[in-house]
C-alpha atoms as a PDB file:
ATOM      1  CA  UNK A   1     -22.684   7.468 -29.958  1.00  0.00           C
ATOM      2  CA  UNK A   2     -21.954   9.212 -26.821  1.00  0.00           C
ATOM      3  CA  UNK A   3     -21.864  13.025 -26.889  1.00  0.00           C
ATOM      4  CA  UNK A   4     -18.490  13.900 -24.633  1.00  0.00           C
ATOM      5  CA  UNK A   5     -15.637  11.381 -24.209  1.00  0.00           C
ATOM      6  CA  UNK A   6     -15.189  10.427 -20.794  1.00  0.00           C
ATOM      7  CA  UNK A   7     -11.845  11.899 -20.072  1.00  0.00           C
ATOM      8  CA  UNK A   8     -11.415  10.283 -16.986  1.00  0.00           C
ATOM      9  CA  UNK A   9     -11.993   6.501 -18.372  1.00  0.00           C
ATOM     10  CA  UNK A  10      -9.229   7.836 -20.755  1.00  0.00           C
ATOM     11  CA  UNK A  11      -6.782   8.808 -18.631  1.00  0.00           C
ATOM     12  CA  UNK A  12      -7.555   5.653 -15.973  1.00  0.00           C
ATOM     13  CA  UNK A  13      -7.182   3.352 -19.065  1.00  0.00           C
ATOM     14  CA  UNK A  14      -3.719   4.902 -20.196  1.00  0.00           C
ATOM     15  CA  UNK A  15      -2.445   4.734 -16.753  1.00  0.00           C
ATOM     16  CA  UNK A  16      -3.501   0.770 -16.197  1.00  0.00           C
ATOM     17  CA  UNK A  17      -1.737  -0.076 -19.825  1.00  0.00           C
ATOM     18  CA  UNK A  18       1.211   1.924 -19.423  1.00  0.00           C
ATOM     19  CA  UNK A  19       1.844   0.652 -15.551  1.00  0.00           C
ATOM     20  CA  UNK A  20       1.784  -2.727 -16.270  1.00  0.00           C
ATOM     21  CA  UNK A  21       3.722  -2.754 -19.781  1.00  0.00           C
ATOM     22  CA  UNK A  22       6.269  -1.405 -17.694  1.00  0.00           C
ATOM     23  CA  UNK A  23       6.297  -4.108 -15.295  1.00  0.00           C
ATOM     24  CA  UNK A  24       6.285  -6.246 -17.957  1.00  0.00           C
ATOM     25  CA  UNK A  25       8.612  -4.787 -20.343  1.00  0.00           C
ATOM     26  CA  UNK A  26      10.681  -2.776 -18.046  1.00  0.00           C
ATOM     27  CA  UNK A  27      11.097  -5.398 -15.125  1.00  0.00           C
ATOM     28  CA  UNK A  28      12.396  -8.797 -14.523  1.00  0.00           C
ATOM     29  CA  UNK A  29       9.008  -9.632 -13.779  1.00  0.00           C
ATOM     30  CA  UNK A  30       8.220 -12.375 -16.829  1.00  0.00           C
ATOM     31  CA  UNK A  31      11.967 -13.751 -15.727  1.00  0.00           C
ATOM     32  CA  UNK A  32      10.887 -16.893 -14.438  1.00  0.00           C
ATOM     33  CA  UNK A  33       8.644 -17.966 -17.167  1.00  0.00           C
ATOM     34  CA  UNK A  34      10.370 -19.867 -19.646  1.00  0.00           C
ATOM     35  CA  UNK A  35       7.762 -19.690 -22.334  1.00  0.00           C
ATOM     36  CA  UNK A  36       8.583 -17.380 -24.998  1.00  0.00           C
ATOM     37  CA  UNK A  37       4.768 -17.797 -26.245  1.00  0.00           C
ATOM     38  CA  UNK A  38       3.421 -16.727 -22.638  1.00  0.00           C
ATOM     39  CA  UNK A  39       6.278 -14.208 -22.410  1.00  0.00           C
ATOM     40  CA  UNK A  40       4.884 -12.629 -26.007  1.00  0.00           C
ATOM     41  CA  UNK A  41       1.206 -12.943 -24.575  1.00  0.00           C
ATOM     42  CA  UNK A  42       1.539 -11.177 -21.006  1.00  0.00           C
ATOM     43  CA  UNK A  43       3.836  -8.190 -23.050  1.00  0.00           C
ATOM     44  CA  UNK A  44       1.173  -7.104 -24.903  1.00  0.00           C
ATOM     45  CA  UNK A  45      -1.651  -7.892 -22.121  1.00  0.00           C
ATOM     46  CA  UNK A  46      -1.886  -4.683 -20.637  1.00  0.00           C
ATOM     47  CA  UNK A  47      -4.616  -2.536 -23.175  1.00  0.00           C
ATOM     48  CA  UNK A  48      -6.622  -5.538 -22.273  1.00  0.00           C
ATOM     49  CA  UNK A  49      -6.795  -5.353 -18.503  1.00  0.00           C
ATOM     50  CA  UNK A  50      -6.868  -1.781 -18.783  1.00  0.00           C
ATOM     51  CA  UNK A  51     -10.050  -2.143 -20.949  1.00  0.00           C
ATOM     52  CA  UNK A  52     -11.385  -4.358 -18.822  1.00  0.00           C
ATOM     53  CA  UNK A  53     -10.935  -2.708 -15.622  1.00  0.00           C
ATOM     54  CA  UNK A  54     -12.563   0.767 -17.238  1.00  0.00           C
ATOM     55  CA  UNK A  55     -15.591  -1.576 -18.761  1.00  0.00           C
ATOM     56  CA  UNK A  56     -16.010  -2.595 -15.251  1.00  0.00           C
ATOM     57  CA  UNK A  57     -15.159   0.598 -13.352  1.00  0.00           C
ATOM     58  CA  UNK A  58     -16.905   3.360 -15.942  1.00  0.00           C
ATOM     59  CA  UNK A  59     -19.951   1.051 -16.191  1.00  0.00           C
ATOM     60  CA  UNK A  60     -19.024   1.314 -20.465  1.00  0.00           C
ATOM     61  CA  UNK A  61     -20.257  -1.459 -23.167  1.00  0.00           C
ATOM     62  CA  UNK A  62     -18.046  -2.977 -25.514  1.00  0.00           C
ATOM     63  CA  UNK A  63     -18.680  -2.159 -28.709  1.00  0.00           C
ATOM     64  CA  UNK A  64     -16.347  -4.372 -30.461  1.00  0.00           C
ATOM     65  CA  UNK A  65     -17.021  -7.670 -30.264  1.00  0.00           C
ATOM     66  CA  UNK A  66     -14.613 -11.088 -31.602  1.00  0.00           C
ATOM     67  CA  UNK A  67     -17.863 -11.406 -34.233  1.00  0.00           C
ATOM     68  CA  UNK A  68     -18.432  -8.065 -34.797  1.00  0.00           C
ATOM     69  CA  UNK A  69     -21.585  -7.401 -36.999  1.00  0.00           C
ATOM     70  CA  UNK A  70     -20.549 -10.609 -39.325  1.00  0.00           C
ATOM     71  CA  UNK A  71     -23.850 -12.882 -38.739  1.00  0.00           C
ATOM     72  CA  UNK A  72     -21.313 -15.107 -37.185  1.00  0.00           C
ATOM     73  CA  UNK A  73     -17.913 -15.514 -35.750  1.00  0.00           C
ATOM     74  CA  UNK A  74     -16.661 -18.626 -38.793  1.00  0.00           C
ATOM     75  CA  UNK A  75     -16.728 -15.635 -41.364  1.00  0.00           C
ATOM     76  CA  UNK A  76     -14.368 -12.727 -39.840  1.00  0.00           C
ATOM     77  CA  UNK A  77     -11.929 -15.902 -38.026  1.00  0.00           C
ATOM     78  CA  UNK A  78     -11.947 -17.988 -41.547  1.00  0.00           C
ATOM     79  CA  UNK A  79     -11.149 -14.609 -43.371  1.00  0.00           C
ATOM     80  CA  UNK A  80      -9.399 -12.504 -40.724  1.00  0.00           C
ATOM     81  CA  UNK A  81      -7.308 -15.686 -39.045  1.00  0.00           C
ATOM     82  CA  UNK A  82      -7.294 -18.880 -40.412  1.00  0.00           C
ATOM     83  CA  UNK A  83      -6.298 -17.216 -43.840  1.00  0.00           C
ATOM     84  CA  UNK A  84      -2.909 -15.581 -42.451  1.00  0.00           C
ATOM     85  CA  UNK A  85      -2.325 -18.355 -40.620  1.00  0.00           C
ATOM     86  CA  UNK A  86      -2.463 -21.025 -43.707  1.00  0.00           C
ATOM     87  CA  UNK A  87      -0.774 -18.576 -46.427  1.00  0.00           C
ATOM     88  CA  UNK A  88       2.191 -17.837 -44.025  1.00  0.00           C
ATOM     89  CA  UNK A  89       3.260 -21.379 -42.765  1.00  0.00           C
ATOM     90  CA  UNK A  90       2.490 -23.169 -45.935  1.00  0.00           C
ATOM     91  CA  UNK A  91       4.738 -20.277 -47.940  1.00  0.00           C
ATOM     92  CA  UNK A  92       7.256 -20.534 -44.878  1.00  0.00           C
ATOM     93  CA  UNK A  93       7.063 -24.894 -45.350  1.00  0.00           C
ATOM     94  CA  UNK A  94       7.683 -24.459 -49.057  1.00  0.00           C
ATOM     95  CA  UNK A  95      10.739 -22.355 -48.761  1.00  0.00           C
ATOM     96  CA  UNK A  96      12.124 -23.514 -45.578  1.00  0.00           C
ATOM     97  CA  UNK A  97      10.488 -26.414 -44.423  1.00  0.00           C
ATOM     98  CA  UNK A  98       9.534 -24.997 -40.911  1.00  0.00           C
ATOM     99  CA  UNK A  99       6.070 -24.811 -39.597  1.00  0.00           C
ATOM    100  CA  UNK A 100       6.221 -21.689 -36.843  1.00  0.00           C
ATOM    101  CA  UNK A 101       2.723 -22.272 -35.767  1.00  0.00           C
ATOM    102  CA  UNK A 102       3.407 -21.239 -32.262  1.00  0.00           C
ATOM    103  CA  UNK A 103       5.040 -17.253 -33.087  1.00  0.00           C
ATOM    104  CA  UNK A 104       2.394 -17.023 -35.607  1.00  0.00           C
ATOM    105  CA  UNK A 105      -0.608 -17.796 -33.560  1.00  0.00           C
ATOM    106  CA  UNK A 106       1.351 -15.826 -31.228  1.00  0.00           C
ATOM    107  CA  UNK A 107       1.630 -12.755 -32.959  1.00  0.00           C
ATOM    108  CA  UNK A 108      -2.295 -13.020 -33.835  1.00  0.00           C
ATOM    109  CA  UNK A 109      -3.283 -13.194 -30.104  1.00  0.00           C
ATOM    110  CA  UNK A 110      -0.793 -10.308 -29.272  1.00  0.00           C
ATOM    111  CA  UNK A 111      -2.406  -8.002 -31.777  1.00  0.00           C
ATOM    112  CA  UNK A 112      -6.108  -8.662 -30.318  1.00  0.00           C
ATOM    113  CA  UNK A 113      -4.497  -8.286 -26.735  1.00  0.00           C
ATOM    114  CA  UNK A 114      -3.262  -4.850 -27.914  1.00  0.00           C
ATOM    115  CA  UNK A 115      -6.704  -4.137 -30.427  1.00  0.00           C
ATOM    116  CA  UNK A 116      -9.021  -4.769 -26.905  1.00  0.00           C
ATOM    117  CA  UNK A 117      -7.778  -1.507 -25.717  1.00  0.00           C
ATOM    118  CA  UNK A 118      -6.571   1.035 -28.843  1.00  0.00           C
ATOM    119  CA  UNK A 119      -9.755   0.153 -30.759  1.00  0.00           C
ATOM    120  CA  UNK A 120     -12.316  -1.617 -28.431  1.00  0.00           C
ATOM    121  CA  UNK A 121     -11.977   1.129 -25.931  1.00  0.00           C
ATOM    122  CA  UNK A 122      -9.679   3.897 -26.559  1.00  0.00           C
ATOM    123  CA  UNK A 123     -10.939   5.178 -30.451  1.00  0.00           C
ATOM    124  CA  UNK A 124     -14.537   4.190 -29.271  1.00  0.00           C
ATOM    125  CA  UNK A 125     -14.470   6.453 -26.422  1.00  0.00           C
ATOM    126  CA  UNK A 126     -12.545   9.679 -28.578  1.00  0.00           C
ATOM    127  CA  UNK A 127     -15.529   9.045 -31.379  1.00  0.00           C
ATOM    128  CA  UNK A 128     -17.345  12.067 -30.811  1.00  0.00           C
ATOM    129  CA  UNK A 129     -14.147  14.155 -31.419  1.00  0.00           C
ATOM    130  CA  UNK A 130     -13.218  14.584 -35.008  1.00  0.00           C
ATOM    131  CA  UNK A 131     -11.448  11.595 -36.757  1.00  0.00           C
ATOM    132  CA  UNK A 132      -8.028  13.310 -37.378  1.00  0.00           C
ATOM    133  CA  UNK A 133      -7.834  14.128 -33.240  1.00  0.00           C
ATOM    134  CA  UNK A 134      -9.043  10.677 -32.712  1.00  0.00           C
ATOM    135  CA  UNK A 135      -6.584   8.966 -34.398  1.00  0.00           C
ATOM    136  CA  UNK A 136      -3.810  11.549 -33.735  1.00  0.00           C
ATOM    137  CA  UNK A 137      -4.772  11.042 -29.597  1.00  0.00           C
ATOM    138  CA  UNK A 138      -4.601   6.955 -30.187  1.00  0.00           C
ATOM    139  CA  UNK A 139      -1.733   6.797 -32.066  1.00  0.00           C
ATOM    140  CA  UNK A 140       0.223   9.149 -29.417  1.00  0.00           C
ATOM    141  CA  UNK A 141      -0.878   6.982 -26.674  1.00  0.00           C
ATOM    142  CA  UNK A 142      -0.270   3.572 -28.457  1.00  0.00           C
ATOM    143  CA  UNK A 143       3.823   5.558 -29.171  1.00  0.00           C
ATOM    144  CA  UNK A 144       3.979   6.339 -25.707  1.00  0.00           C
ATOM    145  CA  UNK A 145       2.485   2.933 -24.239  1.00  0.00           C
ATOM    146  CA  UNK A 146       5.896   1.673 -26.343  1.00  0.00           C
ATOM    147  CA  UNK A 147       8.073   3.016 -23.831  1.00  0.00           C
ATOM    148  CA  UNK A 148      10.617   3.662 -26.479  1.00  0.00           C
ATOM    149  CA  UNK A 149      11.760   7.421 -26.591  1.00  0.00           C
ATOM    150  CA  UNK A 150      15.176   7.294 -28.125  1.00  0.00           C
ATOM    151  CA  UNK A 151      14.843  10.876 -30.409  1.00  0.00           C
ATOM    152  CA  UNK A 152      15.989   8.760 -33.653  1.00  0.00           C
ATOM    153  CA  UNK A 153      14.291   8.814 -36.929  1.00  0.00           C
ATOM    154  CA  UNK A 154      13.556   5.034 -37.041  1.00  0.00           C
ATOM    155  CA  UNK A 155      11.224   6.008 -34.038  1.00  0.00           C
ATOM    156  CA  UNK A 156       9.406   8.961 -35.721  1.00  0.00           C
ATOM    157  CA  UNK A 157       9.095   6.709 -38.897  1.00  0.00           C
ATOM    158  CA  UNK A 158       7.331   4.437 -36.218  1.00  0.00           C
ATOM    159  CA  UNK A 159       5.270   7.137 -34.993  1.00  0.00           C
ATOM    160  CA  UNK A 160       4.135   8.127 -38.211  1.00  0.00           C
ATOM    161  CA  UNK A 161       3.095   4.348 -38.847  1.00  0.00           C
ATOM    162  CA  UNK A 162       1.027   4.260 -35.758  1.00  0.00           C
ATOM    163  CA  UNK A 163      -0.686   7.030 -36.945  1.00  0.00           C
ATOM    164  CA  UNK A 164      -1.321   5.656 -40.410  1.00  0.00           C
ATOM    165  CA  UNK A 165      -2.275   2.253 -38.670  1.00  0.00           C
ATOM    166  CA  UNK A 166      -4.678   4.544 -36.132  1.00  0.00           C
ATOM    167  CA  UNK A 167      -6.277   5.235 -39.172  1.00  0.00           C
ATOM    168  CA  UNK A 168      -6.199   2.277 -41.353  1.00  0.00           C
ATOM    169  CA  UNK A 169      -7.138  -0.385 -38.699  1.00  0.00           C
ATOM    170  CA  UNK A 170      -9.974   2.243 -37.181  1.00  0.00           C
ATOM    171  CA  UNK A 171     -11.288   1.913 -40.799  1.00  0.00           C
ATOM    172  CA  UNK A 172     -11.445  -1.745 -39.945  1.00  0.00           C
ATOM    173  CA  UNK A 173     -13.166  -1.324 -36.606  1.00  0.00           C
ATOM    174  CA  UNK A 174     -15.858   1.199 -38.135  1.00  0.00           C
ATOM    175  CA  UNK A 175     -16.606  -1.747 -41.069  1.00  0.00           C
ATOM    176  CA  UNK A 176     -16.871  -5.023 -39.058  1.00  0.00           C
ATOM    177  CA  UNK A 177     -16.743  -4.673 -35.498  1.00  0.00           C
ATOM    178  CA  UNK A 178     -15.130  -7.099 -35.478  1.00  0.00           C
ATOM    179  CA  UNK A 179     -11.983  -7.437 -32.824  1.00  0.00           C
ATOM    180  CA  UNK A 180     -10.641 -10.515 -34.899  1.00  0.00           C
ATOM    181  CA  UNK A 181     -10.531  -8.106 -38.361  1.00  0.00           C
ATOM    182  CA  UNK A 182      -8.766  -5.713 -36.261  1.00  0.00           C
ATOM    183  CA  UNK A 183      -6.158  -7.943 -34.460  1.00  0.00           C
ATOM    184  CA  UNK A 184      -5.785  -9.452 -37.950  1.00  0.00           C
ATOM    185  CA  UNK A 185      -4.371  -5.668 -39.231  1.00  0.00           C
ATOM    186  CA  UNK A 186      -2.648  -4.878 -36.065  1.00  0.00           C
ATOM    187  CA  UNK A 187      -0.421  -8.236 -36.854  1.00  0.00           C
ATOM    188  CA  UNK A 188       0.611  -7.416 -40.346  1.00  0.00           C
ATOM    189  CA  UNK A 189       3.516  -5.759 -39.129  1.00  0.00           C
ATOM    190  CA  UNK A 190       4.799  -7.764 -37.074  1.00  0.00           C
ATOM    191  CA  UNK A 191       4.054 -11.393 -39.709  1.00  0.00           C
ATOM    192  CA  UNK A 192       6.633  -9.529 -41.595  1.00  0.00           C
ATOM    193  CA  UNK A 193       9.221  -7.147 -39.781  1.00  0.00           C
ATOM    194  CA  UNK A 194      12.150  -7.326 -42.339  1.00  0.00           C
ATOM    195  CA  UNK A 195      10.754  -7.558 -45.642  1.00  0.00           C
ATOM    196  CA  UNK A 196      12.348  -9.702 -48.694  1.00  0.00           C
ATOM    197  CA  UNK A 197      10.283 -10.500 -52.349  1.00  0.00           C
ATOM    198  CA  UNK A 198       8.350 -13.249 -51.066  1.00  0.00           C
ATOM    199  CA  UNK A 199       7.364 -11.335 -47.960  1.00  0.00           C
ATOM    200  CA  UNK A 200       5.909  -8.413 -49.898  1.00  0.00           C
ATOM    201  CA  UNK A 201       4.033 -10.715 -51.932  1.00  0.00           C
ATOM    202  CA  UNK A 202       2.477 -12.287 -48.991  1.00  0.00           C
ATOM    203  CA  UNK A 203       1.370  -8.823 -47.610  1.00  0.00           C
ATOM    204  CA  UNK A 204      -0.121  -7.597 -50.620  1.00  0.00           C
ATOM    205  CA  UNK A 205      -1.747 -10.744 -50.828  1.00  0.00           C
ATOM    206  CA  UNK A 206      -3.612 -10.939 -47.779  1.00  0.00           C
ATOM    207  CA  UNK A 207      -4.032  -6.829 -47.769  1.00  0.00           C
ATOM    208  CA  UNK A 208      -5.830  -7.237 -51.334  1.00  0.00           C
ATOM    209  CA  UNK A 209      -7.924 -10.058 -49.976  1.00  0.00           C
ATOM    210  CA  UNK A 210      -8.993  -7.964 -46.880  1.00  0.00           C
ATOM    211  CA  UNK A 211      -9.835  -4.883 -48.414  1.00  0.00           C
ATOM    212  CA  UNK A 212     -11.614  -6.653 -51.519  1.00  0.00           C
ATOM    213  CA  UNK A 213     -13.698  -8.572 -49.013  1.00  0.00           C
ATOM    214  CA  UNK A 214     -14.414  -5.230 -46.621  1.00  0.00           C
ATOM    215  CA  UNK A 215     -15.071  -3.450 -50.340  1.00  0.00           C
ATOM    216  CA  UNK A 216     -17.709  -6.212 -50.595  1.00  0.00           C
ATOM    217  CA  UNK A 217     -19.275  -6.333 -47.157  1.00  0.00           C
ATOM    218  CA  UNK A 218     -19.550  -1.903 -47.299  1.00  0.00           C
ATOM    219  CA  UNK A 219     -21.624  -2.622 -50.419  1.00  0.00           C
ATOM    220  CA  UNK A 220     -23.917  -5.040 -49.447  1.00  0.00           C
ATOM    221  CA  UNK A 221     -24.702  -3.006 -45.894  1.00  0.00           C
ATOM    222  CA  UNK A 222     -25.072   0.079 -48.202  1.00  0.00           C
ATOM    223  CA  UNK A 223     -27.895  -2.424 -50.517  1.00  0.00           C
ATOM    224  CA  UNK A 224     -29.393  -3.564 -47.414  1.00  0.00           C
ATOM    225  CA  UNK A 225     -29.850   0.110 -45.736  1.00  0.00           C
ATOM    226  CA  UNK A 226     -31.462   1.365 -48.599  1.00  0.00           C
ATOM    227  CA  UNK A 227     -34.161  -1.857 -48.926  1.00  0.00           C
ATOM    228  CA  UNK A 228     -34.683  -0.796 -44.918  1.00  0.00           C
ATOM    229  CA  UNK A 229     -35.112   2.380 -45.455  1.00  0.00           C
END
């Protein structure tokens, strides 16, 4: 772990994301495109060139990976991916006999667009300041990167949910590494923005499953540690 966070790859990072959400949020740039599913992708694209472009600039190594430390990348996609994926459109073909393959897939690659920057740069890089500040700074910056500022409660309620996601899906990271597991929490919100019966059932389905199986894989690195050490 590094020993100071490298302010400047911080603030070069925030600047990158934040500029080109606007032009993609805030502009008629994505006009012309009449692909919803590209329009979704290049709206949340930004905390991914910005990562990218500080990797590159601030010499910095990823330390989330797609495979994280699984041994390999079947495991956290199967689990993380696959799993969402099947649940939601054979639930959503049962009721309503609709497949929406495309938003769903959509909202997965979305998430991992946003997760490339909030948790495979931006928490890795705050690590050596204490975890409350960490996730307090990241959940800030993901509010802000929003570009919503209307002074209404619905928008601190979504504040304080960034900040309990900050926390929650930089649990996540920590565990697996994995940018997959991450993208996979990132998305549960938006799988399911207005909730009815079924929905809930569906999102404390897969949230038991995930936390059962990271239960699981902290155990068995906790075994293995202490037959290393």
């Amino acid at each position: 772990m590094k020993n100071k966070v490298n302010y400047l790859a911080v603030l070069t990072f925030f600047i990158i994301a934040v500029l080109l959400r606007y032009l993609t949020n805030k502009t008629d740039l994505l006009n012309g495109i009449s692909s919803e599913f590209i329009k979704i992708i290049l709206q949340g694209i930004s905390p991914t060139i910005a990562a990218l472009a500080v990797f590159a600039l601030f010499k910095i190594k990823p330390v989330l990976t797609l495979k994280g430390n699984y041994s390999n990348i079947i495991t956290p996609f199967l689990l993380y991916w696959a799993l969402p994926i099947i649940l939601i459109l054979s639930t959503e073909y049962a009721v309503k006999g609709t497949l929406s393959f495309e938003a769903i897939t959509a909202i997965l690659i979305y998430g991992l667009l946003e997760e490339i920057g909030w948790r495979g740069f931006l928490q890795q890089q705050l690590k050596p300041l204490p975890e409350f500040l960490t996730v307090f700074i990241v959940a800030v910056l993901w509010f802000i990167w929003h570009l919503n500022f209307d002074l209404s409660s619905s928008n601190l309620l979504f504040l304080g949910i960034l900040i309990l996601g900050s926390w929650g899906i930089g649990k996540v990271a920590n565990n697996t590494h994995s940018l997959l597991a991450v993208a996979a929490f990132h998305s549960l919100n938006n799988f399911f923005p207005e909730m009815n019966t079924l929905k809930i059932i569906l999102l404390i389905s897969l949230l038991s499953i995930w936390i059962i199986a990271l239960v699981i894989r902290k155990k068995q690195q906790n075994v293995q540690k202490v037959i290393l050490s």
